[in-house]
Protein backbone atom coordinates (compact mmCIF):
# COMPACT_ATOMS: atom_id res chain seq x y z
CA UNK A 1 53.15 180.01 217.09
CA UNK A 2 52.45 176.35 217.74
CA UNK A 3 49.26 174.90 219.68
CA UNK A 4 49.43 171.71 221.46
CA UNK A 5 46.28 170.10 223.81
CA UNK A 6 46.37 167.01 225.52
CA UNK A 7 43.03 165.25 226.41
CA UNK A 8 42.17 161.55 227.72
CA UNK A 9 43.19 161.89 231.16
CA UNK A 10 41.07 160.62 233.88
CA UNK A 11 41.42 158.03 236.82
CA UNK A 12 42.37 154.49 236.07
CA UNK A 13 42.75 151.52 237.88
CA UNK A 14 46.44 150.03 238.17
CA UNK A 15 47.40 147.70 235.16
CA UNK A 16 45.11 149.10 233.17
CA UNK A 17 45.35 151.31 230.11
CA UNK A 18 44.90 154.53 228.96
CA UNK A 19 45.20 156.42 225.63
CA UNK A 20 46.24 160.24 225.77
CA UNK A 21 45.65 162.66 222.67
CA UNK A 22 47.82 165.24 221.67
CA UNK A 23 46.17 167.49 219.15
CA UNK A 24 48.89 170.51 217.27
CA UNK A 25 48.58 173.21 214.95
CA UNK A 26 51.01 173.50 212.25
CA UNK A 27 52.28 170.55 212.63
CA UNK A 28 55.11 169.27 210.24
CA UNK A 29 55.50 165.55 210.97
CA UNK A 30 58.92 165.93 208.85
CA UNK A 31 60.35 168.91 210.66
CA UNK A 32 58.62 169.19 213.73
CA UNK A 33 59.52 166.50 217.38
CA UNK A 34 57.23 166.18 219.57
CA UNK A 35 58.12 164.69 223.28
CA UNK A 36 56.13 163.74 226.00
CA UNK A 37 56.45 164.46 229.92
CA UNK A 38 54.42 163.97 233.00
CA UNK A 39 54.63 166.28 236.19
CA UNK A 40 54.82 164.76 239.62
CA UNK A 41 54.51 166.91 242.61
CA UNK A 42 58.06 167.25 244.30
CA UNK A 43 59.83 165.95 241.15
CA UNK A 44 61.67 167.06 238.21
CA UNK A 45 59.69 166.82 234.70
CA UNK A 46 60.01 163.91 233.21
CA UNK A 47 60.50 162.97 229.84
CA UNK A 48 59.13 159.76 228.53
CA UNK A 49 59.02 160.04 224.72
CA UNK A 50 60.29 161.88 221.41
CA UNK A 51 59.20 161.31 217.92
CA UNK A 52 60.08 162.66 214.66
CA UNK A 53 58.36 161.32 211.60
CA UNK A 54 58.65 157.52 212.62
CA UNK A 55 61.44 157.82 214.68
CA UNK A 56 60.54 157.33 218.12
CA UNK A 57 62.56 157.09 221.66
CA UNK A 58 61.53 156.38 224.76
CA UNK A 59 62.83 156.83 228.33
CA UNK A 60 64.03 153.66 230.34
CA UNK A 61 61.60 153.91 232.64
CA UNK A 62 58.47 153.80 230.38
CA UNK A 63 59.97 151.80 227.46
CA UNK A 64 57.46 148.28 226.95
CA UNK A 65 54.75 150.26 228.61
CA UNK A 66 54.13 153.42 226.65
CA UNK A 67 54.02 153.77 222.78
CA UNK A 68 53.46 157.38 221.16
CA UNK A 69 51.71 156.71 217.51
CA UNK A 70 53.11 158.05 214.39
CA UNK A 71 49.85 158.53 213.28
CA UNK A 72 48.59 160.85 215.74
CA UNK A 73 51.33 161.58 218.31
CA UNK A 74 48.83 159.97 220.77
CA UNK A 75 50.59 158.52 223.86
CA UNK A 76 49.34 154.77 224.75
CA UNK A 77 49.62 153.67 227.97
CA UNK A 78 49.50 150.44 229.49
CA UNK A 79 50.39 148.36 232.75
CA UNK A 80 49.98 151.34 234.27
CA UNK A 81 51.14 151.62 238.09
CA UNK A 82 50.48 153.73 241.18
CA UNK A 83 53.90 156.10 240.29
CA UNK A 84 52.64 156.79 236.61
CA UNK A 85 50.10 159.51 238.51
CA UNK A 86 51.06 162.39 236.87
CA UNK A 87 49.89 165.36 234.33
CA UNK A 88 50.80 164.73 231.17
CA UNK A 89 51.89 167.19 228.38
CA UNK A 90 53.12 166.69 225.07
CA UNK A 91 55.39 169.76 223.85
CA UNK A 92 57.47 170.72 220.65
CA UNK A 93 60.81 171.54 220.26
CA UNK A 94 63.59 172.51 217.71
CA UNK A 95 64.81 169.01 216.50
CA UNK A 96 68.18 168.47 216.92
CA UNK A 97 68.85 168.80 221.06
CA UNK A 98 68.82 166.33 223.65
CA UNK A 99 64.95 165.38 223.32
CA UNK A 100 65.04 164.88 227.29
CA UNK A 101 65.78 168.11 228.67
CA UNK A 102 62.04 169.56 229.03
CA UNK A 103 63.83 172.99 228.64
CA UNK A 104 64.52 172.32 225.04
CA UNK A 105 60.60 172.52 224.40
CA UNK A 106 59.27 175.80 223.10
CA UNK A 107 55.54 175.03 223.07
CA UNK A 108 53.73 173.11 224.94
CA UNK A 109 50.20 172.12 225.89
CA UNK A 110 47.88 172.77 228.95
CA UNK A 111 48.46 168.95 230.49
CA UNK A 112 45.56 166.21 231.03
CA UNK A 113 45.74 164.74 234.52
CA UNK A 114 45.89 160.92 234.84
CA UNK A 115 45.25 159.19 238.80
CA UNK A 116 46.05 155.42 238.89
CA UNK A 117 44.74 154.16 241.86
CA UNK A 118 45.82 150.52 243.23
């Protein structure tokens, strides 16, 4: 069974930056995708990134803000606004489904919280 923790949350102001970690156990960067999601009270999970190897997608509404690494699957995360107050989780999935629907994701990690205050 796969192990995923995210760390690096914390309160930042807005337009500022912030770095999350996403740390896995038997991890296959050739065979395993890896997406990332934030929780907002009241809403639906969100997705806001996939990668595979070095293929990487983002959502709309995060794309020219947020870059996952290749390296390290760490989510970067920048021009950061009021709404991006969220918990964060990154999660793995079978590769091969719609890397948006949250309810593809088999594993998933405990979620860092992030507060962007204005």
């Amino acid at each position: 069974e796969m192990q995923l923790m995210e760390s690096g949350g914390g309160p930042v102001q807005a337009g500022g930056s912030l770095t999350l970690s996403c740390v896995t156990s038997a991890y296959d960067p050739s065979r395993t995708c890896i997406g990332w999601f934030r929780d907002v009270p009241g809403k639906e999970r969100e997705g806001l990134g996939s990668i595979l190897s070095r293929t990487i997608k983002y959502a709309d509404s995060v794309k020219g803000r947020f870059f996952i690494s290749p390296n390290n699957l760490s989510l970067h995360m920048s021009h950061l606004e009021p709404e991006d107050t969220a918990t964060y989780y990154c999660a793995a999935r079978v590769c091969g489904v719609p890397w948006l629907d949250y309810r593809n994701y088999r594993f998933w990690g405990q979620g860092t919280h992030v507060t962007v205050s204005s």
